[in-house]
Protein backbone atom coordinates (compact mmCIF):
# COMPACT_ATOMS: atom_id res chain seq x y z
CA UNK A 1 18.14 -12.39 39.82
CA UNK A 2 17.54 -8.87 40.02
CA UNK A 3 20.73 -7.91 38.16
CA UNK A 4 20.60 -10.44 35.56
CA UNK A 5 16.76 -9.53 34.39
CA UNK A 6 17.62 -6.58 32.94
CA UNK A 7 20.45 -7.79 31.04
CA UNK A 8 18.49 -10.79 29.90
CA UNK A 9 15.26 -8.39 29.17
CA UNK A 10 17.98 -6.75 26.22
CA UNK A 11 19.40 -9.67 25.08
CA UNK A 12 15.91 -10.95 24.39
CA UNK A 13 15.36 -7.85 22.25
CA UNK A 14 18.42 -8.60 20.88
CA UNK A 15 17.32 -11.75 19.26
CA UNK A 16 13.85 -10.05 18.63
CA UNK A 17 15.48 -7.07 16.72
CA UNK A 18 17.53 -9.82 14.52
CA UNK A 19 14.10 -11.97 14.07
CA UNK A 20 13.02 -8.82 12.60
CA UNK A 21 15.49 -8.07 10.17
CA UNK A 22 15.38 -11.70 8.78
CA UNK A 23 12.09 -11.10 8.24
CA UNK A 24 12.68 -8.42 6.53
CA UNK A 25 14.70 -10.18 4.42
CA UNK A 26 12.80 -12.87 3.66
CA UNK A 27 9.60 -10.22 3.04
CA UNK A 28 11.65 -9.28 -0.13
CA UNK A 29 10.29 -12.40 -2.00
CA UNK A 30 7.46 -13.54 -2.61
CA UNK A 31 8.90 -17.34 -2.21
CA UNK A 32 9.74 -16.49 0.90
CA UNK A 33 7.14 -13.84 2.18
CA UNK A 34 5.15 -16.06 4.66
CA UNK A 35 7.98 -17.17 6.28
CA UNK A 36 9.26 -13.94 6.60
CA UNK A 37 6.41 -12.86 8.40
CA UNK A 38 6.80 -15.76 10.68
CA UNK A 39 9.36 -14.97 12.01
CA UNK A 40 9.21 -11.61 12.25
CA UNK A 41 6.09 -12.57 14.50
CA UNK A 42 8.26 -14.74 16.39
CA UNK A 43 10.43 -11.70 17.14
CA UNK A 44 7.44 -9.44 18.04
CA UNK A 45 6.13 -12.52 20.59
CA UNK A 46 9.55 -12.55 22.12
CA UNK A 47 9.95 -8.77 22.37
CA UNK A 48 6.42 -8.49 24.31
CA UNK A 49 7.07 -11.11 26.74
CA UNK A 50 10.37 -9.58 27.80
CA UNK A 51 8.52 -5.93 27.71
CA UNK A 52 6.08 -7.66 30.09
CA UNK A 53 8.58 -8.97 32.25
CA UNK A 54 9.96 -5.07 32.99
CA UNK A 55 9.40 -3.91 36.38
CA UNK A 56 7.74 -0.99 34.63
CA UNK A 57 5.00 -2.87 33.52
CA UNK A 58 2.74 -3.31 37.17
CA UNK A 59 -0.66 -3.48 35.68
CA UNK A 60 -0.83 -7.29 33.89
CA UNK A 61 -4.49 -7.31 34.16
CA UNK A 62 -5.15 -4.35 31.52
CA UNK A 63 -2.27 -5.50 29.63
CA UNK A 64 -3.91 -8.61 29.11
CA UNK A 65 -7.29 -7.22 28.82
CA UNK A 66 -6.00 -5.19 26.23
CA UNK A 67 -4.13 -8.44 24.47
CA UNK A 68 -7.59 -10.55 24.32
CA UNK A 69 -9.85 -8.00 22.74
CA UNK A 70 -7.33 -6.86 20.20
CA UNK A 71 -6.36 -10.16 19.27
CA UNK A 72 -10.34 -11.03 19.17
CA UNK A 73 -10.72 -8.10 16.81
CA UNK A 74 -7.57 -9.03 14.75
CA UNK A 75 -8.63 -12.43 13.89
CA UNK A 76 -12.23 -11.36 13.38
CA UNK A 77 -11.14 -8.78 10.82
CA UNK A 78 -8.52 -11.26 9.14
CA UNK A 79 -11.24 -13.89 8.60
CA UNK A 80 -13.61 -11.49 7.10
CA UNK A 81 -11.62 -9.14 4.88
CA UNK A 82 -11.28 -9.78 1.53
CA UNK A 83 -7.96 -9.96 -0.34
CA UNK A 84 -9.20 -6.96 -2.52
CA UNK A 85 -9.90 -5.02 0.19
CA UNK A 86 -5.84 -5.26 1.45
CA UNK A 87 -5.17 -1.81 0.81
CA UNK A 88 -7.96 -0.42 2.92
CA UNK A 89 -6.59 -2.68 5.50
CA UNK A 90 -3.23 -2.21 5.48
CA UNK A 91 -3.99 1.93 5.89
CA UNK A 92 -6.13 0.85 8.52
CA UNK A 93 -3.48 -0.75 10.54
CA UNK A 94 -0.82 2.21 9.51
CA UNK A 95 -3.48 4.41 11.22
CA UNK A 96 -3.84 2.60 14.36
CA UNK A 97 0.12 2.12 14.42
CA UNK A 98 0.43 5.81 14.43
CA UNK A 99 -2.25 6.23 16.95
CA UNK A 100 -0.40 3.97 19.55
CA UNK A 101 2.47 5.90 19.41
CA UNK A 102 1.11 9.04 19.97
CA UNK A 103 -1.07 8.23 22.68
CA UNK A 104 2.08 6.94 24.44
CA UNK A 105 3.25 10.48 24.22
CA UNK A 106 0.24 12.00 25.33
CA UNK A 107 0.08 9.19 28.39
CA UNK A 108 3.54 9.97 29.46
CA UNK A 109 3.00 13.61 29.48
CA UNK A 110 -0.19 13.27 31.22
CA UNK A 111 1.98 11.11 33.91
CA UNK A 112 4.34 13.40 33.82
CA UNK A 113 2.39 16.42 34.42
CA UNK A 114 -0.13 14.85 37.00
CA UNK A 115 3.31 13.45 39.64
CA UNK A 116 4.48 17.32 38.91
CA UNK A 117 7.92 16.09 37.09
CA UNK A 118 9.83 18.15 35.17
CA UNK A 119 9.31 17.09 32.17
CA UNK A 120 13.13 16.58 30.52
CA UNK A 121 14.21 18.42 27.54
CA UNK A 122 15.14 15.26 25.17
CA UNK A 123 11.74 13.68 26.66
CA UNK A 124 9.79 16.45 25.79
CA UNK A 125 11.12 17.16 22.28
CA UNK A 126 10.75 13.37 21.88
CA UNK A 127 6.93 13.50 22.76
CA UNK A 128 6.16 16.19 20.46
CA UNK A 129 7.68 14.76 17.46
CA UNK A 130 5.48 11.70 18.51
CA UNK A 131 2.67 13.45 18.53
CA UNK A 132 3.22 14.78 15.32
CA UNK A 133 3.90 11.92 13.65
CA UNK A 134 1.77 9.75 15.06
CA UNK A 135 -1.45 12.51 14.68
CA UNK A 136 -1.05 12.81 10.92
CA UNK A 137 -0.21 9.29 10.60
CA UNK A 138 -3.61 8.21 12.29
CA UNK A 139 -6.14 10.64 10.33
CA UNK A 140 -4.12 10.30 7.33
CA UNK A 141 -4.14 6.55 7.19
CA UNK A 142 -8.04 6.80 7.92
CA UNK A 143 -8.39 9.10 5.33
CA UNK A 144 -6.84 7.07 2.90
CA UNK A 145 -8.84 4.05 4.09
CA UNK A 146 -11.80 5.97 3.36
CA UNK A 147 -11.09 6.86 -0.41
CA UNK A 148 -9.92 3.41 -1.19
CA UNK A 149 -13.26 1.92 0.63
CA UNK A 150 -15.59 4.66 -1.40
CA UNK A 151 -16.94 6.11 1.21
CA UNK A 152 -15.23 9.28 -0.05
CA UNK A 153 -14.47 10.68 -3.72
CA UNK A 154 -11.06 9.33 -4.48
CA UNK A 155 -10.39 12.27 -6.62
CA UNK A 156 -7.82 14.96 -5.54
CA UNK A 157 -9.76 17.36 -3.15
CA UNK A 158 -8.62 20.99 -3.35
CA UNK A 159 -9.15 24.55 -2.15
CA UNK A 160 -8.36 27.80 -2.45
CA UNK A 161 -4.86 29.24 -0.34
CA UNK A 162 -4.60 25.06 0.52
CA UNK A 163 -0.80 25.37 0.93
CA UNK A 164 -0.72 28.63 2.65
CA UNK A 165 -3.47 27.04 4.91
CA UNK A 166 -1.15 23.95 5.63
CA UNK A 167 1.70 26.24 6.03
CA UNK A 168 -0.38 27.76 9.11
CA UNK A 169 -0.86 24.92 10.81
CA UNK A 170 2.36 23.53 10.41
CA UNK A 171 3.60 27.16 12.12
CA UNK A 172 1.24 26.84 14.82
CA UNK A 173 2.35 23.32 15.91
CA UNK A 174 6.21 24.92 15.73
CA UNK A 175 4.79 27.64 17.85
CA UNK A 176 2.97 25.41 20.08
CA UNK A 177 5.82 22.92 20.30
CA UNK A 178 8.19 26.16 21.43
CA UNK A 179 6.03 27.17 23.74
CA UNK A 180 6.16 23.67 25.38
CA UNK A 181 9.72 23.47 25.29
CA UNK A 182 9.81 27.06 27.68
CA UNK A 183 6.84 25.67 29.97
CA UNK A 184 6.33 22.18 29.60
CA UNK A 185 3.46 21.85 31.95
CA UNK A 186 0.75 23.70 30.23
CA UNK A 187 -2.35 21.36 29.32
CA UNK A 188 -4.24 23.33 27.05
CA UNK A 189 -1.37 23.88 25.17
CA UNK A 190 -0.19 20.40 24.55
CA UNK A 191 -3.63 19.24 23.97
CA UNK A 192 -3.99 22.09 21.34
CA UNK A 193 -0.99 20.96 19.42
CA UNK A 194 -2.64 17.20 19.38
CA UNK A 195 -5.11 18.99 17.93
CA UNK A 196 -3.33 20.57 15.00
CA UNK A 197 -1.37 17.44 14.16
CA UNK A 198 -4.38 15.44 13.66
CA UNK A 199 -5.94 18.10 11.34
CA UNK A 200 -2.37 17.70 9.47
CA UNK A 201 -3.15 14.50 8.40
CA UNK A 202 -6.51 15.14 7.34
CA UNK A 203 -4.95 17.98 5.06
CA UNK A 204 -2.10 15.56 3.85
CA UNK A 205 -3.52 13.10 2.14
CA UNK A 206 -6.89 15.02 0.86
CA UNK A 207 -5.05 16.26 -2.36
CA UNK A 208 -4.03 12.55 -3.38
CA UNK A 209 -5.74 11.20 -6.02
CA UNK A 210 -6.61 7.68 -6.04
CA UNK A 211 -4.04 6.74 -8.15
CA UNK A 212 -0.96 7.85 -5.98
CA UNK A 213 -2.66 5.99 -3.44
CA UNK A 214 0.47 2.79 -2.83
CA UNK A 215 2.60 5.44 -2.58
CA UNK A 216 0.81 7.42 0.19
CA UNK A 217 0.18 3.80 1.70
CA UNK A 218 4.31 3.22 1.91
CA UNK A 219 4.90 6.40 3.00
CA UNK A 220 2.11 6.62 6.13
CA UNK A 221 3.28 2.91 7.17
CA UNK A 222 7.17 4.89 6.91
CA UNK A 223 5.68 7.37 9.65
CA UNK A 224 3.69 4.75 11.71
CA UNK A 225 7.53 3.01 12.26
CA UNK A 226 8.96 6.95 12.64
CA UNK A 227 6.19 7.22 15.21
CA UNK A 228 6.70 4.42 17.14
CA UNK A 229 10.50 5.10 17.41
CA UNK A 230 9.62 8.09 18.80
CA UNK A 231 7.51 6.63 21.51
CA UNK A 232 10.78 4.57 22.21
CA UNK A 233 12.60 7.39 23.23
CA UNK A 234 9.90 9.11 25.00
CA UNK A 235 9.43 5.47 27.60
CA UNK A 236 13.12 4.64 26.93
CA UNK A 237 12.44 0.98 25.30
CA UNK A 238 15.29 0.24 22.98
CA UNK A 239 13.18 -2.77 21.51
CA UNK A 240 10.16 -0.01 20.35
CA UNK A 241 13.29 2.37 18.82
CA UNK A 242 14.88 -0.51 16.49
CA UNK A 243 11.22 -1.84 15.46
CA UNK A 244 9.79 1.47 14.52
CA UNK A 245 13.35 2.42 12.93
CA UNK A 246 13.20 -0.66 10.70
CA UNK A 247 9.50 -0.57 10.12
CA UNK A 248 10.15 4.06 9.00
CA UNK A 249 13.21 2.77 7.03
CA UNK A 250 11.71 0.00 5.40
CA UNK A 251 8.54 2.08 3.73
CA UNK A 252 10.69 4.84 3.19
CA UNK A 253 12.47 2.61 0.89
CA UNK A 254 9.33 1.15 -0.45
CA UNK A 255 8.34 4.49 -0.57
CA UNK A 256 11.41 5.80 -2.98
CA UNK A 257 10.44 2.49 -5.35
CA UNK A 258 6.97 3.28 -5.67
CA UNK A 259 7.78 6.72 -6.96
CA UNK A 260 10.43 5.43 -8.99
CA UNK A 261 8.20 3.11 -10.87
CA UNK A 262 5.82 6.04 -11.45
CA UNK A 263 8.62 7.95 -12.67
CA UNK A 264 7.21 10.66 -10.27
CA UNK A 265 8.57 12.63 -7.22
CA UNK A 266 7.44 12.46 -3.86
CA UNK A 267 6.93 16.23 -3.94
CA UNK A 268 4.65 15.80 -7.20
CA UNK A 269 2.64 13.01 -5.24
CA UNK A 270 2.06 14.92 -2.25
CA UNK A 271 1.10 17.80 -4.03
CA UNK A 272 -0.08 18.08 -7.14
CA UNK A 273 -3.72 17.09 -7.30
CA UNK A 274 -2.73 14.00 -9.90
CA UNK A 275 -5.28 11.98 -11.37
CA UNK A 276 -8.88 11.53 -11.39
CA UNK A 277 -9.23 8.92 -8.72
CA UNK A 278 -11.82 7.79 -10.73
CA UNK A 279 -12.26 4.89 -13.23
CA UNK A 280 -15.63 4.63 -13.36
CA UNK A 281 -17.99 5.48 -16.28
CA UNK A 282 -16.99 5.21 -20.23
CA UNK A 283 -19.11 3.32 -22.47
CA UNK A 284 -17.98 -0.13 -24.29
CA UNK A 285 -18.44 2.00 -27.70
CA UNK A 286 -16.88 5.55 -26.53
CA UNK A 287 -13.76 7.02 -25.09
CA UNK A 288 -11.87 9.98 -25.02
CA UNK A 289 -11.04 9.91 -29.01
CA UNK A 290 -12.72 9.62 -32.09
CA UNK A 291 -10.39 6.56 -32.55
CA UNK A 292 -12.03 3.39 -33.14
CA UNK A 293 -11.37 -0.21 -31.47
CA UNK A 294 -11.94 -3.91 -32.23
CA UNK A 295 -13.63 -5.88 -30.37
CA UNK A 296 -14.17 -9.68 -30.12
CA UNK A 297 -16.31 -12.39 -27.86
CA UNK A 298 -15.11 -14.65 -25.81
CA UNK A 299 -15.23 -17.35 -28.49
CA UNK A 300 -12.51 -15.63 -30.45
CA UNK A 301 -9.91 -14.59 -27.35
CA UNK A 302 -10.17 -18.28 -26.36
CA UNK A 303 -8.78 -19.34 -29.35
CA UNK A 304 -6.37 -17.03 -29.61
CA UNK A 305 -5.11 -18.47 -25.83
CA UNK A 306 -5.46 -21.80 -26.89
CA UNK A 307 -3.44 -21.52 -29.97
CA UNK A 308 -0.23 -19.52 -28.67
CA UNK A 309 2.67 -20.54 -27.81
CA UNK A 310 3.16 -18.25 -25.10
CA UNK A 311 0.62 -16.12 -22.95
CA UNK A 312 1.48 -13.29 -20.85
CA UNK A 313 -0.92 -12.33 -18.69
CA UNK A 314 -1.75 -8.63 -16.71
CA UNK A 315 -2.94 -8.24 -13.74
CA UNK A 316 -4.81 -4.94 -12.38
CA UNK A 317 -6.93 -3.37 -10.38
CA UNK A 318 -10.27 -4.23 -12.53
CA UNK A 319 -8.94 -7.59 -11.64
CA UNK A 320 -8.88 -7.29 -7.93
CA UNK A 321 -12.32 -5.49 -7.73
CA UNK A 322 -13.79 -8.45 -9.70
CA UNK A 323 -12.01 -11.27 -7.59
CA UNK A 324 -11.09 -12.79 -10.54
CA UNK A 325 -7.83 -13.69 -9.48
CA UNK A 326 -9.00 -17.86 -8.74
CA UNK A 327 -10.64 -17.87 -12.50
CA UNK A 328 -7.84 -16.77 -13.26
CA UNK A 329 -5.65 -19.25 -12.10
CA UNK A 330 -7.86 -21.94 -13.77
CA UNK A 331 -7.44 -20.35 -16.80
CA UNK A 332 -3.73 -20.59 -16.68
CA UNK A 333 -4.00 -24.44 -15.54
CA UNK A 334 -5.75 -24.70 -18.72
CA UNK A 335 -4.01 -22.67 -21.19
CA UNK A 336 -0.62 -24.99 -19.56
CA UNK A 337 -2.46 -28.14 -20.51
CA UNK A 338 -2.82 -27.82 -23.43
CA UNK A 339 0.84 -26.76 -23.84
CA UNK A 340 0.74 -23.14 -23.63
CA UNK A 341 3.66 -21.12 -21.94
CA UNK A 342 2.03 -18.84 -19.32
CA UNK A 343 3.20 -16.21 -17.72
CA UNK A 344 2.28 -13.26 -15.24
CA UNK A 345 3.48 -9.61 -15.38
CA UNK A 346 3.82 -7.65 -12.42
CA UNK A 347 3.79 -3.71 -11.93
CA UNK A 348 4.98 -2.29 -9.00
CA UNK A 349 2.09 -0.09 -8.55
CA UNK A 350 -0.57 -2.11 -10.30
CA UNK A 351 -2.92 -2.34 -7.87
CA UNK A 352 -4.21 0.39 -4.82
CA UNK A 353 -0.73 -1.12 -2.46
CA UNK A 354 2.55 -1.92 -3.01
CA UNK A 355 2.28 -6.12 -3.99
CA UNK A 356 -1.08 -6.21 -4.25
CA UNK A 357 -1.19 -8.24 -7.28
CA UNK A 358 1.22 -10.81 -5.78
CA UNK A 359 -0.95 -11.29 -2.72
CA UNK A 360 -4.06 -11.50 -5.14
CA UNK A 361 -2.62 -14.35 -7.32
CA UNK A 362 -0.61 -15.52 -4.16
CA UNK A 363 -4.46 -15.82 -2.41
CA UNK A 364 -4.87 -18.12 -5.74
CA UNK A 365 -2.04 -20.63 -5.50
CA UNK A 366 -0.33 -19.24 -8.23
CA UNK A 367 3.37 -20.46 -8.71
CA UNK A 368 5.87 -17.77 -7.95
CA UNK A 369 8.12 -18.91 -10.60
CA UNK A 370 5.10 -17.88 -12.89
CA UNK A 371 5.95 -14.29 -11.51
CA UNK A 372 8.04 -11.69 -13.66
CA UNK A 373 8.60 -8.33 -12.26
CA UNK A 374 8.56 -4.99 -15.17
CA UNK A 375 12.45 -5.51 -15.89
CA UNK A 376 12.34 -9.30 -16.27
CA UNK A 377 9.09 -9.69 -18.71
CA UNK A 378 9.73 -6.41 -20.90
CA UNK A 379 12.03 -8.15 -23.13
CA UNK A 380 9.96 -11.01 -23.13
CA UNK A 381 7.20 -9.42 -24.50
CA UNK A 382 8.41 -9.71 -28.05
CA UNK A 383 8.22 -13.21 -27.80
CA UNK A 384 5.12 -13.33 -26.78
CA UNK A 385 1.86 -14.62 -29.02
CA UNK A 386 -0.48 -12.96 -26.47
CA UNK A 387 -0.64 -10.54 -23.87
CA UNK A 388 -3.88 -10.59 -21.99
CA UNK A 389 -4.59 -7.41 -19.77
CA UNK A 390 -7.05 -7.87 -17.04
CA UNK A 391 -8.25 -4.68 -15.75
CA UNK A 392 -5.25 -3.23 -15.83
CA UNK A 393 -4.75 0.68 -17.79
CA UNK A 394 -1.92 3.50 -16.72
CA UNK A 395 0.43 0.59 -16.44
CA UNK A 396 0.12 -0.38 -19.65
CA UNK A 397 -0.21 2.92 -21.65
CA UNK A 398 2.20 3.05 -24.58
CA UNK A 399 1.82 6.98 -24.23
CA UNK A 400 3.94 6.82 -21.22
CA UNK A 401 7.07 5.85 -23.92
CA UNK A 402 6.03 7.92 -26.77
CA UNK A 403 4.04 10.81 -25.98
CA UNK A 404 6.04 13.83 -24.28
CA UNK A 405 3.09 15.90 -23.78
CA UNK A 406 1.28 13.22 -21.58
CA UNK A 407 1.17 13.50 -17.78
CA UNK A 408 2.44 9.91 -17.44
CA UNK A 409 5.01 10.16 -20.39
CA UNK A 410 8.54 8.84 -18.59
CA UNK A 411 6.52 6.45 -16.26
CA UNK A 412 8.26 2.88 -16.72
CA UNK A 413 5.31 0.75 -18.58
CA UNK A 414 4.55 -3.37 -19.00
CA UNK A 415 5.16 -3.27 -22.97
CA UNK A 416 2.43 -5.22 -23.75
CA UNK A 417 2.09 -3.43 -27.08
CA UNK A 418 4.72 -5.45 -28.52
CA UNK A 419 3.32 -8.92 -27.95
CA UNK A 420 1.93 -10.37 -31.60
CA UNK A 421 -1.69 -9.67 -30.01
CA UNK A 422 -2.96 -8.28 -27.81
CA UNK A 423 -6.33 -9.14 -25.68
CA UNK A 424 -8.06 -6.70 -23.57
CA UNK A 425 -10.36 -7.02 -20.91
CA UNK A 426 -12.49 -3.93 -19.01
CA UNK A 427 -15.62 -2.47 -19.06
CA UNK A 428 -15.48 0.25 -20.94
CA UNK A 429 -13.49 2.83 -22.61
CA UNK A 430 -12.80 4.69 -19.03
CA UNK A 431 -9.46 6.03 -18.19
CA UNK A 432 -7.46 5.34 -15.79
CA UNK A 433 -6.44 6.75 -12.49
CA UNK A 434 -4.09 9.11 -13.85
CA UNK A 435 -7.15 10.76 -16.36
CA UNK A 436 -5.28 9.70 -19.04
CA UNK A 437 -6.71 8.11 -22.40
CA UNK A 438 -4.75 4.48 -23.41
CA UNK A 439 -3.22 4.46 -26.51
CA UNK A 440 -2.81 0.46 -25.96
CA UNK A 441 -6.83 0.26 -27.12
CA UNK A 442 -6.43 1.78 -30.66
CA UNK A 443 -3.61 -0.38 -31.54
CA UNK A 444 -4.11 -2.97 -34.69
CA UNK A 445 -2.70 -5.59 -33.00
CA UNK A 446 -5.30 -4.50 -30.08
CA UNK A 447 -8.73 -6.00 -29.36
CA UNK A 448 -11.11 -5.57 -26.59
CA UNK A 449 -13.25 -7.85 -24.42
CA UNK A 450 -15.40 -5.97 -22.55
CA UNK A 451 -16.97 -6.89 -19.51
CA UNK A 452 -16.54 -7.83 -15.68
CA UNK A 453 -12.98 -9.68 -15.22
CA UNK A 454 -14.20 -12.21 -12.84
CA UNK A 455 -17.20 -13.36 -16.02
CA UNK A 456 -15.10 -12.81 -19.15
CA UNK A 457 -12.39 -14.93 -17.43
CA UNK A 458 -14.65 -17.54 -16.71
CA UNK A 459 -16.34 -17.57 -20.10
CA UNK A 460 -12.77 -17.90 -21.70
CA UNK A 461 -12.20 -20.64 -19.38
CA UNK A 462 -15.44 -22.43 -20.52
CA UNK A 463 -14.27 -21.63 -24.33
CA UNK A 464 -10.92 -23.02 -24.18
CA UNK A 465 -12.06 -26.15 -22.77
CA UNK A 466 -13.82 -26.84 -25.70
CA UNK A 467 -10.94 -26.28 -28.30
């Protein structure tokens, strides 16, 4: 029995580690998203009861101390957070991912140091890189959680000699880290490098502006798997090496996409100050031109819905702040009874994370097949009678096609500009993340509805019942 429980402990991660790359898989879609992350969880039940059964594992009472109250907080938190407010979880979790990990390091050296081991070379090097990773990874996911929630500006926060600064403490860590390597056992030290990794990630993700924030969020959830792979090879669990190595791989991927669909490089995200981070402000009548723009009621848009042939509608972020993603749904359900093609167009960064306008309209039942990523719906737009933008701004800019001396000129766009009409809906005349003014507004075949998503939505609704 003895023998065959460790051998049965890995083959058990064995099936976990292949539960998780099915899930994977199936994450890839969003047909098939929910079951992907069911059995992925599957995998991650199957990998922590075979952890638990390791004779390493002696204290089950803490363990399972520690199971109850997170699982009480996790289902808490899942009942109450909105779908809007996705992003600010998901950082959240990235955060506490990274945190984990390194506080496995610092256990193990703290274990280490108090039975007066020598502390191995590969063990060592390991537990640093953890806490390096998993220290930036923890303040910079809170960080981020904190411009998305508002409690801080969103805007790109800068100083004077910020790089130089950054360049310091990365140099002290490497110092630090050095010095640890030569004589492993010296507390302040280690503790001092903790330190310095956690200020890191505070100094990371300050100079991000709003707008670069799902491609921060793919990146930090990269590290929180880089992290955690680390903390595999500092306790030796091959299980905690493959997950964190698919979970770093994964968002490093998701990563490379992001920045891809911005047409932007991960250097220029990290460190160029980019955007305003702020959308707010702008008046219905005024914008960054002279230019003027036509506006209509919600009389008029709803019969130019009910009329078409084909509707393509745009979902962004004014969208998901005014949870008008179930309005709307029903305005699709109506616009298809009365014979009108509808269809939704999806930006890969529309939104504050990676997806979140699938999990928005997902939240509202709508059909996947009604989903059309950038490539698919761009050569549809010709065809279209309407495109209706809901909140949505950079992502639709034609300035990013035509205008070489704009900061977001290369960036792939939805071409809504070459639908027969175009309706759309926001506030005001603000600009968007990126500071940038929309061409898209000034067009003839433009017109604006302006007000909250979530009532204009529903006042179409209302109209286009009555046609």
């Amino acid at each position: 029995m003895s023998d065959f429980l460790p051998t049965g402990i890995q083959l058990t991660y064995l099936v976990a580690a292949s539960l998780f790359i099915l899930g994977l898989k199936k994450l890839g879609s969003p047909a098939t998203a929910r079951n992907g992350n069911i059995v992925a969880a599957v995998g991650m039940l199957l990998a922590i009861a075979a952890t638990m059964l390791d004779q390493h594992v002696l204290n089950y009472e803490m363990i399972l101390l520690g199971l109850a109250i997170g699982s009480g907080i996790g289902a808490i938190v899942a009942y109450k957070v909105q779908m809007t407010e996705m992003p600010q979880m998901v950082g959240l979790l990235n955060g506490l991912g990274g945190a984990a990990s390194a506080l496995v390091a610092v256990a193990e050296f703290w274990r280490l140091l108090d039975s007066s081991q020598t502390i191995p070379l590969d063990v060592n090097i390991s537990m640093l890189l953890d806490v390096l990773i998993g220290g930036v990874t923890f303040t910079g996911s809170f960080l981020a959680f904190a411009k998305l929630q508002g409690l801080i500006s969103g805007s790109p926060i800068t100083f004077p000699f910020q790089q130089p600064f950054n360049l310091l403490l990365l140099g002290a860590y490497i110092v630090g880290s050095a010095y640890l390597i030569i004589t492993p056992d010296s507390l302040p030290i280690f503790l001092g490098v903790v330190g310095v990794s956690l200020v890191l990630g505070v100094m990371f993700v300050i100079p991000i502006g709003g707008g670069d924030m799902p491609v921060v969020i793919s990146l930090l959830n990269s590290l929180s798997g880089v992290a955690a792979a680390a903390a595999g090879f500092v306790v030796m669990n091959n299980m905690l090496i493959i997950a964190g190595a698919l979970v770093g791989a994964s968002g490093l991927i998701l990563t490379e996409i992001m920045c891809k669909a911005m047409n932007r490089s991960l250097f220029s995200v990290l460190f160029s100050a980019f955007g305003t981070g702020s959308s707010s402000g702008g008046a219905a009548s005024g914008g960054a031109t002279d230019q003027s723009v036509r506006s209509i009621d919600p009389e008029e848009g709803a019969m130019m819905l009910g009329y078409a042939r084909s509707v393509v509608i745009v979902p962004g972020y004014g969208m998901a702040v005014a949870q008008a993603q179930h309005s709307v749904r029903e305005l699709s359900d109506q616009l298809e009874k009365m014979g009108v093609d509808v269809k939704y167009a999806i930006h890969p960064v529309a939104g504050r994370m990676p997806g979140h306008m699938n999990v928005l309209l997902a939240e509202a039942n709508v059909p996947y097949t009604q989903l059309y990523d950038m490539d698919d719906i761009n050569p549809q737009f010709d065809q279209a009678d309407v495109a209706l933008v809901i909140g949505a701004n950079d992502v639709v800019n034609p300035a990013a096609r035509s205008d070489t001396s704009s900061p977001i000129y290369g960036m792939p766009i939805l071409e809504v500009d070459r639908a027969k009409q175009t309706i759309v809906i926001k506030r005001g005349m603000s600009t968007g993340f990126a500071g940038v003014d929309n061409e898209l507004f000034y067009k003839d075949k433009t017109t604006m509805l302006f007000g909250s998503a979530k009532d204009m939505v529903a006042k179409l609704v209302s109209e286009v019942k009555q046609l």
